[in-house]
C-alpha atoms as a PDB file:
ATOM      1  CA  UNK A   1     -17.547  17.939 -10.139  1.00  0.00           C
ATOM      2  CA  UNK A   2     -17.260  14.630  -7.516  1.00  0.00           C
ATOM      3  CA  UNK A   3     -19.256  12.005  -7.295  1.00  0.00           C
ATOM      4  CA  UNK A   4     -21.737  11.651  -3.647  1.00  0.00           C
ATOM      5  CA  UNK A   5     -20.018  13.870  -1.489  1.00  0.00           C
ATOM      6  CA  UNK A   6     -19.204  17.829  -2.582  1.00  0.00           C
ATOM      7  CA  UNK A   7     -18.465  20.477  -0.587  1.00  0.00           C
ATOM      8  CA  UNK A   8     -22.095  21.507  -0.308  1.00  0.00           C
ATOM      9  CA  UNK A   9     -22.282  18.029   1.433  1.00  0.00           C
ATOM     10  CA  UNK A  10     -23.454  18.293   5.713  1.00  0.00           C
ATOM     11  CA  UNK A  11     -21.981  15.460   7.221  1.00  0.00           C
ATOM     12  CA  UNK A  12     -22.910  14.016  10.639  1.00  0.00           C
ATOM     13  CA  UNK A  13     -20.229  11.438  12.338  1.00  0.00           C
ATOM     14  CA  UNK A  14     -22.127   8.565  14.598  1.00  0.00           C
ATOM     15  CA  UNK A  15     -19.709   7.457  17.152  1.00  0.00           C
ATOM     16  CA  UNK A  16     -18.073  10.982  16.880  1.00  0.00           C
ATOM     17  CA  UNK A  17     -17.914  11.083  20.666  1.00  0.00           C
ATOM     18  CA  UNK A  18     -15.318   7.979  20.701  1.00  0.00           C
ATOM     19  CA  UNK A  19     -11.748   8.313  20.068  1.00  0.00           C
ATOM     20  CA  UNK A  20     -11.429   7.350  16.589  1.00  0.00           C
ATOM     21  CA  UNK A  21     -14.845   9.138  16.574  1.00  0.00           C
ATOM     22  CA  UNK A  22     -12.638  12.218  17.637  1.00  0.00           C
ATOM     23  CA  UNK A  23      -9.726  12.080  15.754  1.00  0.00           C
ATOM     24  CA  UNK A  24     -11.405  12.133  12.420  1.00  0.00           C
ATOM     25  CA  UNK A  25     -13.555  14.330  13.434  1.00  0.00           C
ATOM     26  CA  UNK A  26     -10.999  16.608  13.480  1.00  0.00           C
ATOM     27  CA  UNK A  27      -8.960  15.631  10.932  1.00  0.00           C
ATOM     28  CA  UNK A  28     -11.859  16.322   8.316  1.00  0.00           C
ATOM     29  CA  UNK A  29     -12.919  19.542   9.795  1.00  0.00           C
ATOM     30  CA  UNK A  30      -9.306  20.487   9.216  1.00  0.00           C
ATOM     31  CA  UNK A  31      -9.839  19.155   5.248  1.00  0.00           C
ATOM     32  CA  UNK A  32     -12.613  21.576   5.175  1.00  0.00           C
ATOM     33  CA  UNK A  33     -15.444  18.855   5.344  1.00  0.00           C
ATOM     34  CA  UNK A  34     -18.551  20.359   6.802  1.00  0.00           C
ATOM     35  CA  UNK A  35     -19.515  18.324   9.245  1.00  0.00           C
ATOM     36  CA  UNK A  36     -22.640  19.637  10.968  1.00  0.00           C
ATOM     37  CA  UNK A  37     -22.918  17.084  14.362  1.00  0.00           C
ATOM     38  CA  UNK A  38     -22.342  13.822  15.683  1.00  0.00           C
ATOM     39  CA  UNK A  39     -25.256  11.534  17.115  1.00  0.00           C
ATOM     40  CA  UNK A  40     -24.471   9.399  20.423  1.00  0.00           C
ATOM     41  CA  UNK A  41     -27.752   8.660  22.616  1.00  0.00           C
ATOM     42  CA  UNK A  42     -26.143   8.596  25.574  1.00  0.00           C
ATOM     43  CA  UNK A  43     -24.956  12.455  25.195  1.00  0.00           C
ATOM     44  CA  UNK A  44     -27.093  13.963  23.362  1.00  0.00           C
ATOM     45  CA  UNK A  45     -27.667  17.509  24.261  1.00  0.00           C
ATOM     46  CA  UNK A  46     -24.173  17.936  24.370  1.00  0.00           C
ATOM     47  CA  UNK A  47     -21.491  19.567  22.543  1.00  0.00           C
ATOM     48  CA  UNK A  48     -18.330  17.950  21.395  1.00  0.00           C
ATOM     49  CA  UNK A  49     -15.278  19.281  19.337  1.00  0.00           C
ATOM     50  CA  UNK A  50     -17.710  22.501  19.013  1.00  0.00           C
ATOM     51  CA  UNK A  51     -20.444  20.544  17.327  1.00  0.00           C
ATOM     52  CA  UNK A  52     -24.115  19.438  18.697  1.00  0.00           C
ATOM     53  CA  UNK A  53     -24.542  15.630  19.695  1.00  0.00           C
ATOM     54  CA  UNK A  54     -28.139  14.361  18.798  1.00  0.00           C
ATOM     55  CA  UNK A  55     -29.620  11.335  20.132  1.00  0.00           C
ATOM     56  CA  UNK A  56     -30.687   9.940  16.863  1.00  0.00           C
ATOM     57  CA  UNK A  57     -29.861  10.014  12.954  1.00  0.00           C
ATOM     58  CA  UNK A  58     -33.889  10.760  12.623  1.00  0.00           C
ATOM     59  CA  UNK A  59     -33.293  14.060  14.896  1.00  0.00           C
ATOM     60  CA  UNK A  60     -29.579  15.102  13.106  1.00  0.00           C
ATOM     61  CA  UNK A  61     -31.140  15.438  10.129  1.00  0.00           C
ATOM     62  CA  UNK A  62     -34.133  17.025  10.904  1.00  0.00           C
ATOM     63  CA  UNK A  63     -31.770  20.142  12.860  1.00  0.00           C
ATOM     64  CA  UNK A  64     -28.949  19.997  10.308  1.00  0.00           C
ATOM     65  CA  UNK A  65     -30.468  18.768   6.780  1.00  0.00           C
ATOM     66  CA  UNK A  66     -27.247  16.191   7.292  1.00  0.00           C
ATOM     67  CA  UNK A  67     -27.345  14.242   4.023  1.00  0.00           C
ATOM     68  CA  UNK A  68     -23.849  12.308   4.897  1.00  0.00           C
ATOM     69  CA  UNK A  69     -23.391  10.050   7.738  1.00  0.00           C
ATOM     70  CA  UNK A  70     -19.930   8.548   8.615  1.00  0.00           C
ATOM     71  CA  UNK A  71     -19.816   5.236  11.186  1.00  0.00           C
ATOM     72  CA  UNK A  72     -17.267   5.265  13.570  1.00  0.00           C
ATOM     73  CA  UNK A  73     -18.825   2.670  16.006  1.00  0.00           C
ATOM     74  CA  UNK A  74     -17.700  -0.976  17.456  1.00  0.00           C
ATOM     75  CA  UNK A  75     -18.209  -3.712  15.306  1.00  0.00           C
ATOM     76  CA  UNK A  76     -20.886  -5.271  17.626  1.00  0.00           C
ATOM     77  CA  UNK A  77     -23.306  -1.681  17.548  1.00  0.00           C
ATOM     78  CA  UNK A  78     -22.210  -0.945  13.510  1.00  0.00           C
ATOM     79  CA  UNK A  79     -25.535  -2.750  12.061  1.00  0.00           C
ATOM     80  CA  UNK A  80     -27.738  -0.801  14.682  1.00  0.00           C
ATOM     81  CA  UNK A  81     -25.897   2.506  13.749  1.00  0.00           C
ATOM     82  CA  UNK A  82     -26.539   1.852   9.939  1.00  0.00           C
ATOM     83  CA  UNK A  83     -29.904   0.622  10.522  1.00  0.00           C
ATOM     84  CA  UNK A  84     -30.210   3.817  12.123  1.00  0.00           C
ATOM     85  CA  UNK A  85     -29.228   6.056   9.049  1.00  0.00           C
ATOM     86  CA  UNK A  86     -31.334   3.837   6.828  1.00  0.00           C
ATOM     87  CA  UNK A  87     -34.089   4.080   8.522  1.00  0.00           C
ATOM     88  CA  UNK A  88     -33.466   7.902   8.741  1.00  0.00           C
ATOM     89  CA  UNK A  89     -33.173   7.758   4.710  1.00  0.00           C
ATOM     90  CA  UNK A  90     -30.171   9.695   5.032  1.00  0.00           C
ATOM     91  CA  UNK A  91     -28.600   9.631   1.232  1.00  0.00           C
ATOM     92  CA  UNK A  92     -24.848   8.527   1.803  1.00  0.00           C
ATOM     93  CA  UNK A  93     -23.699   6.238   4.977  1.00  0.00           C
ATOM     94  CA  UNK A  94     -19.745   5.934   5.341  1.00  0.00           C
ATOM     95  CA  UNK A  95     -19.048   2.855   7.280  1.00  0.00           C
ATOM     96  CA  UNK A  96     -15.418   2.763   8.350  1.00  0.00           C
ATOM     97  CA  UNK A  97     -15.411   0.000  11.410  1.00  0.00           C
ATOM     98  CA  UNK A  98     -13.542  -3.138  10.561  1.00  0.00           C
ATOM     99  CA  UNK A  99     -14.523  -6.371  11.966  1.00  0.00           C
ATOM    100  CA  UNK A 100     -18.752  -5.894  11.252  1.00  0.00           C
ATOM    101  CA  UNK A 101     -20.156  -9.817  11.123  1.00  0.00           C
ATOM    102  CA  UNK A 102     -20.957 -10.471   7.387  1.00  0.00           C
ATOM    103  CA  UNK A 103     -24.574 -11.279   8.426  1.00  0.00           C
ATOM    104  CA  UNK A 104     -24.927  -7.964   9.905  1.00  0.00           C
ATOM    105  CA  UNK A 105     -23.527  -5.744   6.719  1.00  0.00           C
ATOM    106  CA  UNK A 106     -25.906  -8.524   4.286  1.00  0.00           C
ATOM    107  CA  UNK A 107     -28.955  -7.855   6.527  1.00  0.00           C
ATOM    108  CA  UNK A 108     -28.196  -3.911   6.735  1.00  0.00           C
ATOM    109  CA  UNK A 109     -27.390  -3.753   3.102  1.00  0.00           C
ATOM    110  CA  UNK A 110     -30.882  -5.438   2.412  1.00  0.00           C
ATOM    111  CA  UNK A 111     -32.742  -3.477   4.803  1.00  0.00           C
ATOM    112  CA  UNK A 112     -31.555  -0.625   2.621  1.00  0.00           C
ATOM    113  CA  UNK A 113     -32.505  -2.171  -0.472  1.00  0.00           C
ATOM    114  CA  UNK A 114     -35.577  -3.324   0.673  1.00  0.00           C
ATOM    115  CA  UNK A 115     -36.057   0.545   1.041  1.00  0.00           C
ATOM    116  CA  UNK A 116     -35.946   1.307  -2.011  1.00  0.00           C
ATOM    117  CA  UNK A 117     -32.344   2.134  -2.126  1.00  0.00           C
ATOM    118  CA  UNK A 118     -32.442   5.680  -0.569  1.00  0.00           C
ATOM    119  CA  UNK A 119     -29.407   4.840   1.432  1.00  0.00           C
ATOM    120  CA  UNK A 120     -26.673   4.649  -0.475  1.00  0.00           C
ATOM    121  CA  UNK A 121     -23.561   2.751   1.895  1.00  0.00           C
ATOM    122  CA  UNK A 122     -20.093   2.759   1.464  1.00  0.00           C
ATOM    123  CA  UNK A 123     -18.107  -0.077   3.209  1.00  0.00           C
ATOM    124  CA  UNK A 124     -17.579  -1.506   6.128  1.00  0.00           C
ATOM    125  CA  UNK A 125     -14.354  -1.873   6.707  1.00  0.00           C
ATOM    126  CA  UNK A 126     -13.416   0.989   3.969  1.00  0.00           C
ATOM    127  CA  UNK A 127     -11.420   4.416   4.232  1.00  0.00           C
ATOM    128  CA  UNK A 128     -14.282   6.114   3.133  1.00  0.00           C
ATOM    129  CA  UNK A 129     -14.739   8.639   0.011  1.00  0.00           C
ATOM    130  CA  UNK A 130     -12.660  11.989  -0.328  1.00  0.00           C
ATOM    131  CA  UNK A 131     -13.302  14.778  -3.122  1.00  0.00           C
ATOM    132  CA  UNK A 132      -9.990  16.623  -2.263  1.00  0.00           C
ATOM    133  CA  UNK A 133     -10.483  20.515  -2.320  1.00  0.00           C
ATOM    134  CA  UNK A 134     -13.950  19.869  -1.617  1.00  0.00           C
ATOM    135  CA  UNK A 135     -14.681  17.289   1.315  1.00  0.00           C
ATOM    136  CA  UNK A 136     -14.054  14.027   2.929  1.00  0.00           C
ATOM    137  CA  UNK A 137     -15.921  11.555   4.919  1.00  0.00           C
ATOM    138  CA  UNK A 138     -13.728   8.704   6.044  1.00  0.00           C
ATOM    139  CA  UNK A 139     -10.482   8.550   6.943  1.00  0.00           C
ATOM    140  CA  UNK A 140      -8.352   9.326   3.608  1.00  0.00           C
ATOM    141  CA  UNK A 141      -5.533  11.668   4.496  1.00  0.00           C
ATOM    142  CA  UNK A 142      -6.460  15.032   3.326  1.00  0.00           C
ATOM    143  CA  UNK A 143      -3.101  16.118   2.234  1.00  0.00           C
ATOM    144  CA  UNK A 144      -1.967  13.556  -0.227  1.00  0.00           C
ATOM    145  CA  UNK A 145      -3.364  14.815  -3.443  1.00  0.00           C
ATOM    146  CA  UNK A 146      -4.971  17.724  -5.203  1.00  0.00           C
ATOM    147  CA  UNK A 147      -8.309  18.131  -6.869  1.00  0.00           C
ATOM    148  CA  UNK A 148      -8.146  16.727 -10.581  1.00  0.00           C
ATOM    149  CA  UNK A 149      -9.728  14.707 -13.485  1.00  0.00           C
ATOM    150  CA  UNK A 150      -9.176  11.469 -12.251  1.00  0.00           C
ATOM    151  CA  UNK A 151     -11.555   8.913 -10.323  1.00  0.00           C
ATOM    152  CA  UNK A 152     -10.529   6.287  -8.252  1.00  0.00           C
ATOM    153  CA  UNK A 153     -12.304   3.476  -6.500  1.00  0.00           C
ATOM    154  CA  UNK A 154     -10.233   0.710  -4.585  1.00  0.00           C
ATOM    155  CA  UNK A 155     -11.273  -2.161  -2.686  1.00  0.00           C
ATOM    156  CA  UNK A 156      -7.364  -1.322  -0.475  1.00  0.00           C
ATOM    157  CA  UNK A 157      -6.968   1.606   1.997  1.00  0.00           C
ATOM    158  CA  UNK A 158      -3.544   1.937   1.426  1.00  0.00           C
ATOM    159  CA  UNK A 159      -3.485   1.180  -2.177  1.00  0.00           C
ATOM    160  CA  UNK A 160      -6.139   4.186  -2.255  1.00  0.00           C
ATOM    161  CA  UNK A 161      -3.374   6.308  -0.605  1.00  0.00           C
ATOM    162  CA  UNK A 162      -0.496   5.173  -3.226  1.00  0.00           C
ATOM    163  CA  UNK A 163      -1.961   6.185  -6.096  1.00  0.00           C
ATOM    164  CA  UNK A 164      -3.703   9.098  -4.546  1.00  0.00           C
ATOM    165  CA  UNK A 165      -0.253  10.591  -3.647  1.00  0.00           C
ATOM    166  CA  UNK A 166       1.590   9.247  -6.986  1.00  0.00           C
ATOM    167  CA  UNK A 167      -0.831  11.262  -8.588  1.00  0.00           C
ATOM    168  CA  UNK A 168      -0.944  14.020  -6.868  1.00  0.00           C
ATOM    169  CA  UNK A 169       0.191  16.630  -9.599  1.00  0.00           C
ATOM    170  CA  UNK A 170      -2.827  15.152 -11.890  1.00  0.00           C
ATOM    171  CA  UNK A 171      -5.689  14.959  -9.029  1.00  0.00           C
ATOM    172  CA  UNK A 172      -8.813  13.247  -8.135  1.00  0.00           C
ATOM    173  CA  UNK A 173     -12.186  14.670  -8.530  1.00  0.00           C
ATOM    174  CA  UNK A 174     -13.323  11.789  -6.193  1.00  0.00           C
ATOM    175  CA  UNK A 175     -11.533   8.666  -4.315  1.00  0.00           C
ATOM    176  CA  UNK A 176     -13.515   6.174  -3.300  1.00  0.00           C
ATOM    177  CA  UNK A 177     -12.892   3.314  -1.090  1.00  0.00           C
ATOM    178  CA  UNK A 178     -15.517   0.988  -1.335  1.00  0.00           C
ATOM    179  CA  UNK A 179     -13.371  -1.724   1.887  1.00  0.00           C
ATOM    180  CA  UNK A 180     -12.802  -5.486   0.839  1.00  0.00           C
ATOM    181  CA  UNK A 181     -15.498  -7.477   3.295  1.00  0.00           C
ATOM    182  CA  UNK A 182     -17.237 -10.223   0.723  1.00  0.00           C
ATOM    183  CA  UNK A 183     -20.491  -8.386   1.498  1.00  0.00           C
ATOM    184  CA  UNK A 184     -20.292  -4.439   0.573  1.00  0.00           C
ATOM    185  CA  UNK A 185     -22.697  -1.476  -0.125  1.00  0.00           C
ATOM    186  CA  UNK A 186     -21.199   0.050  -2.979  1.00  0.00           C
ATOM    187  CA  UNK A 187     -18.780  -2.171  -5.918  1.00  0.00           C
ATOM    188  CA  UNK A 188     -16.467  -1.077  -8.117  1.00  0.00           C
ATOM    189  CA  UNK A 189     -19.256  -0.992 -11.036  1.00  0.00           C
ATOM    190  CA  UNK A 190     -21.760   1.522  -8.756  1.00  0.00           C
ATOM    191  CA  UNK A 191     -18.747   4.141  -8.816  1.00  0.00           C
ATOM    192  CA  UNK A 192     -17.724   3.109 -12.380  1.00  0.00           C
ATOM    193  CA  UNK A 193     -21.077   4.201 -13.643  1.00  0.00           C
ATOM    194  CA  UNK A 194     -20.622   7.004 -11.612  1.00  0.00           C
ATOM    195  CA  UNK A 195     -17.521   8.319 -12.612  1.00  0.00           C
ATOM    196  CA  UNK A 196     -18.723   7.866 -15.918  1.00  0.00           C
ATOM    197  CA  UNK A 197     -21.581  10.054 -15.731  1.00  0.00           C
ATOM    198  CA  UNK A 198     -19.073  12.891 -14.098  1.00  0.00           C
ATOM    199  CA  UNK A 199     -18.290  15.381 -16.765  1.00  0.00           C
ATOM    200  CA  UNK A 200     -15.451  16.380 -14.989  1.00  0.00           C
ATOM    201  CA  UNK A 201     -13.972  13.103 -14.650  1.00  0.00           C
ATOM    202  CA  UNK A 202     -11.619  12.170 -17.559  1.00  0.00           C
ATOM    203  CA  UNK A 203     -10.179   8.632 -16.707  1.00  0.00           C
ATOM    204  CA  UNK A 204     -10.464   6.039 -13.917  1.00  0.00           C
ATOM    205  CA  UNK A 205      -8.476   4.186 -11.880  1.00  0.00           C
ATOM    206  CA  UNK A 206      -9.399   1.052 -10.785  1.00  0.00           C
ATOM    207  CA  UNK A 207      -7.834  -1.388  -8.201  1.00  0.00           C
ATOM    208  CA  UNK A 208      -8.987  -4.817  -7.218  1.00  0.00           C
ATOM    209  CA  UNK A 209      -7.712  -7.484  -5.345  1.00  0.00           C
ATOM    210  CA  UNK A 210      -7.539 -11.426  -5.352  1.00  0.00           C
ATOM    211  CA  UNK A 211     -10.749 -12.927  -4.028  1.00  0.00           C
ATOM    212  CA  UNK A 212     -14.147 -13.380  -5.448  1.00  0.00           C
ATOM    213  CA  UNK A 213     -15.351 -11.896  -9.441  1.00  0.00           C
ATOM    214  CA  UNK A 214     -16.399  -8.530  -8.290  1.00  0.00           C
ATOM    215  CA  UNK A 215     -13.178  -7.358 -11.019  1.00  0.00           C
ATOM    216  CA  UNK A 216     -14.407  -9.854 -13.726  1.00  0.00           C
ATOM    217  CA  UNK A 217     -17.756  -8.651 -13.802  1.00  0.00           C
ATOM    218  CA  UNK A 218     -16.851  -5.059 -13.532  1.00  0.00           C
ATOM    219  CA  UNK A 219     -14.685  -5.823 -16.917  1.00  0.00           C
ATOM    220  CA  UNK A 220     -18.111  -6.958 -18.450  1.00  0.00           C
ATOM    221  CA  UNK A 221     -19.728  -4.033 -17.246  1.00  0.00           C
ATOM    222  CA  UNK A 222     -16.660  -1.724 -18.695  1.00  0.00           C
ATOM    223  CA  UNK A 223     -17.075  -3.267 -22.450  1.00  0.00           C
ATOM    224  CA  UNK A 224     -21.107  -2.457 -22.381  1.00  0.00           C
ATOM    225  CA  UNK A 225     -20.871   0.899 -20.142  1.00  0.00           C
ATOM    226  CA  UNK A 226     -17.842   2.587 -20.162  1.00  0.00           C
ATOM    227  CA  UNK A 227     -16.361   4.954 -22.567  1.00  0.00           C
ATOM    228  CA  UNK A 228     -13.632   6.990 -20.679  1.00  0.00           C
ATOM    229  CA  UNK A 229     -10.202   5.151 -19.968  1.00  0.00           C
ATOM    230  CA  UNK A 230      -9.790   2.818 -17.630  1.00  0.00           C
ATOM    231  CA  UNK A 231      -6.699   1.950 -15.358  1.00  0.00           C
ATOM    232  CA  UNK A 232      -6.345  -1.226 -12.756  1.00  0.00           C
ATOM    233  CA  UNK A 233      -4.114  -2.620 -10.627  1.00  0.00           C
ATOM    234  CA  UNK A 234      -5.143  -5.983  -8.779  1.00  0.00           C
ATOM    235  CA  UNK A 235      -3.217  -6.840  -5.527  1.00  0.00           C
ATOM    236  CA  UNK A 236      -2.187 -10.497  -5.070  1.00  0.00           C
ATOM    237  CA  UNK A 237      -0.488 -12.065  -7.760  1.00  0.00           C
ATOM    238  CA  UNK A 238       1.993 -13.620  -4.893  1.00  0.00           C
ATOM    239  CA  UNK A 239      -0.741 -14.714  -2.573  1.00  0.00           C
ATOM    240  CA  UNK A 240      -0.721 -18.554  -1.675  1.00  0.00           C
ATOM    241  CA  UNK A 241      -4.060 -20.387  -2.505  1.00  0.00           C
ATOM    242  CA  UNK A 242      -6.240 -20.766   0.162  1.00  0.00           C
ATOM    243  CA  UNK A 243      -5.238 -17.993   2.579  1.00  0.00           C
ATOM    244  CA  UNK A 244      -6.906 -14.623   3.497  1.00  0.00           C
ATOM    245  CA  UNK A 245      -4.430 -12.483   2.666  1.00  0.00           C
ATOM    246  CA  UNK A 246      -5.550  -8.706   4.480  1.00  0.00           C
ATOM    247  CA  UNK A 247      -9.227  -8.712   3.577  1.00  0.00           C
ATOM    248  CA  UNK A 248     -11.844 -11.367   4.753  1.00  0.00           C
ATOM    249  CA  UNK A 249     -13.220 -11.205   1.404  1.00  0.00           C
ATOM    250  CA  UNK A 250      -9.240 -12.006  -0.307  1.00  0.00           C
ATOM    251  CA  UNK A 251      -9.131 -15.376  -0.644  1.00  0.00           C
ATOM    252  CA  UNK A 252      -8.436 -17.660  -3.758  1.00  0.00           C
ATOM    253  CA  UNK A 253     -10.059 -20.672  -3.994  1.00  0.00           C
ATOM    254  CA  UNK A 254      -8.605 -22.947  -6.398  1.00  0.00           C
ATOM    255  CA  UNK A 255      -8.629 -21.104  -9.966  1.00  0.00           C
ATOM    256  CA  UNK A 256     -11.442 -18.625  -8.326  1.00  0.00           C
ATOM    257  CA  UNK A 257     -10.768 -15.142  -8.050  1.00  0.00           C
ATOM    258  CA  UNK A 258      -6.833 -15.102  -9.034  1.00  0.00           C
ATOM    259  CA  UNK A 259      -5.374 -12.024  -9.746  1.00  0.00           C
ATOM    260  CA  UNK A 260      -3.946 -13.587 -13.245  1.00  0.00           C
ATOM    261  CA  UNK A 261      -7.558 -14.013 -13.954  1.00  0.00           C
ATOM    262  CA  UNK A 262      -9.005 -10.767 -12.944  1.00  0.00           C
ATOM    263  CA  UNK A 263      -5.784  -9.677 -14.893  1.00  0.00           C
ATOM    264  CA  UNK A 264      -6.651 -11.009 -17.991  1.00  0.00           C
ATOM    265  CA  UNK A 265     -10.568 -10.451 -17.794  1.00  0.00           C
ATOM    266  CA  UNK A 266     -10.046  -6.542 -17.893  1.00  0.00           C
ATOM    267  CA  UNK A 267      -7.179  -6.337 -20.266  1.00  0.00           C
ATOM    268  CA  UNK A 268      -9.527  -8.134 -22.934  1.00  0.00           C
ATOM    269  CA  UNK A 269     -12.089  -4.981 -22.903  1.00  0.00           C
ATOM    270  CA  UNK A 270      -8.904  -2.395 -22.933  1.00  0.00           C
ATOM    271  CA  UNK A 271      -8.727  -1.617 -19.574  1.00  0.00           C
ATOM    272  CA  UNK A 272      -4.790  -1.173 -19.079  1.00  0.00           C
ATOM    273  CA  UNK A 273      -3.376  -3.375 -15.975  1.00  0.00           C
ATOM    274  CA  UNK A 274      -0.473  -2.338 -14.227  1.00  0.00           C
ATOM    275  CA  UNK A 275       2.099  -4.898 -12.619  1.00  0.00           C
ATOM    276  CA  UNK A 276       2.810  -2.947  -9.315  1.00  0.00           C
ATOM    277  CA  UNK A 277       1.078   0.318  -7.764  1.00  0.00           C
ATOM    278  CA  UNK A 278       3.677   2.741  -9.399  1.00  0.00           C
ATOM    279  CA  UNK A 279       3.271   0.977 -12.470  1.00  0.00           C
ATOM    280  CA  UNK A 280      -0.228   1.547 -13.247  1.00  0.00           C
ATOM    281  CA  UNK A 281       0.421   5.300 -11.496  1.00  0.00           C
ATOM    282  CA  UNK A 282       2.874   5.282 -14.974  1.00  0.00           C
ATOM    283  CA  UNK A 283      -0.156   3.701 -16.818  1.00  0.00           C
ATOM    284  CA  UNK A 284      -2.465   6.941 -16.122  1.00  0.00           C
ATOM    285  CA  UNK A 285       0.003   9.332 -16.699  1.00  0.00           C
ATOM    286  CA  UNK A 286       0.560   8.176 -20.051  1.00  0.00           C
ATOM    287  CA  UNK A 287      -3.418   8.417 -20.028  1.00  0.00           C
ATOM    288  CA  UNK A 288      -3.765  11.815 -18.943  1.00  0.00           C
ATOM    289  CA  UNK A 289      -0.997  13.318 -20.930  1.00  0.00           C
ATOM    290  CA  UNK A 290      -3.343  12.165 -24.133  1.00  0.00           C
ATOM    291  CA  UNK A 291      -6.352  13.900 -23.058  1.00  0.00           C
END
């Protein structure tokens, strides 16, 4: 199984007429996503890349049953796009753009809430979710790993693609990367609880970065919820205190949010930490070759 997006998944890409719009357009109709339209209300009516452009979210899924979006739009038009979705109460919302104004994913993330939590977002400023062999919304190369038992959710894009390819032989039954803005829709303990409810997923991977608790209080949430292995990696043990380091939400302020810290919180629940990418790769293959 995967967790959100399967290959029965219809995905819809707002902003699809753009050129990142395009690209990935194409590059996850080539993965065998099945993307069913884009929405852009200046061309609707049209057809782009061989797929219908609607005018709104609202009309996409009413002529598709689209139960996926994925954002590619500018960072000044992203909350209006999302609102868009939400108000649509379209099930999964990828939001890739980089650069959204923390006031506009917190309002757009409550809006969603308030909603009674219909919408489901991933990101901003993520590389979406893949379920290899099956589908992929975002932009997670397609051709890094295989399908497998593992589940990964990362707050880096390209530590998401490290371990996805170190892995490869083992495979992912879903990636997810959930971005690193200090205001997302979906944490690290949303997919742990998912992954743990997957039958089909045997072990997790985890990776965190410096910056805020969101890896301190997903080790609390591990020790009360979590029963399959567990496998981190947190990025930053080298950063200097007091600068962003990547991420606008990777900052350590004073003793806050140190990757020693986050280190230690999740080894004292079990969770196994590795020291570098490869390491903790080493970490899960020790895991899986137990199971």
């Amino acid at each position: 199984m995967a967790i959100w997006l399967t290959e029965q998944s219809k995905v819809i890409v707002q902003g699809m007429t753009g050129s990142e719009g395009t690209k990935h357009t194409r590059r996850m109709l080539a993965a065998g996503t099945k993307i069913v339209g884009g929405v852009n209300a200046r061309k609707a009516g049209t057809v782009h890349e061989g797929l219908p452009v609607f005018g709104t979210v609202a009309e996409a899924i009413a002529e598709t049953g689209a139960d996926v979006s994925v954002v590619f739009v500018p960072p000044a038009h992203t909350k209006s796009a999302v609102v868009e979705a939400i108000d649509a109460e379209i099930p999964l919302c990828v939001v890739i753009t980089e650069g959204v104004p923390i006031h506009d994913t917190a309002e757009f993330w409550a809006r969603a809430v308030a909603g009674g939590g219909k919408t489901r977002i991933i990101g901003p400023n993520c590389p979406g979710i893949a379920s290899p062999g099956r589908s992929n919304a975002g932009i997670i190369p397609a051709d890094i790993t295989s399908p497998g038992r593992i589940g990964l959710v990362s707050k880096s894009g390209t530590l998401t693609y490290q371990l996805m390819y170190e892995l490869r032989d083992v495979g992912f039954s879903t990636a997810v990367g959930i971005g690193g803005d200090p205001v997302i829709g979906t944490t690290h303990i949303d997919c742990l609880a998912a992954f743990q409810e997957d039958p089909e997923t045997e072990a997790i991977v985890m990776i965190g970065e410096i910056g805020g608790d969101a890896e301190e209080r997903a080790a609390a949430y591990i020790e009360r919820h979590v029963t399959k292995p567990v496998v981190a990696y947190v990025a930053g043990f080298t950063a200097p205190e007091g600068k962003t380091m990547g991420h606008a939400g990777a900052i350590v302020s004073g003793s806050s949010g140190t990757a020693q810290a986050k280190k230690e919180a999740l080894e004292k629940v079990g969770v196994r930490v590795g020291k570098t990418p490869s390491e903790t790769a080493l970490l899960m293959r020790e895991v899986m070759r137990g199971r």
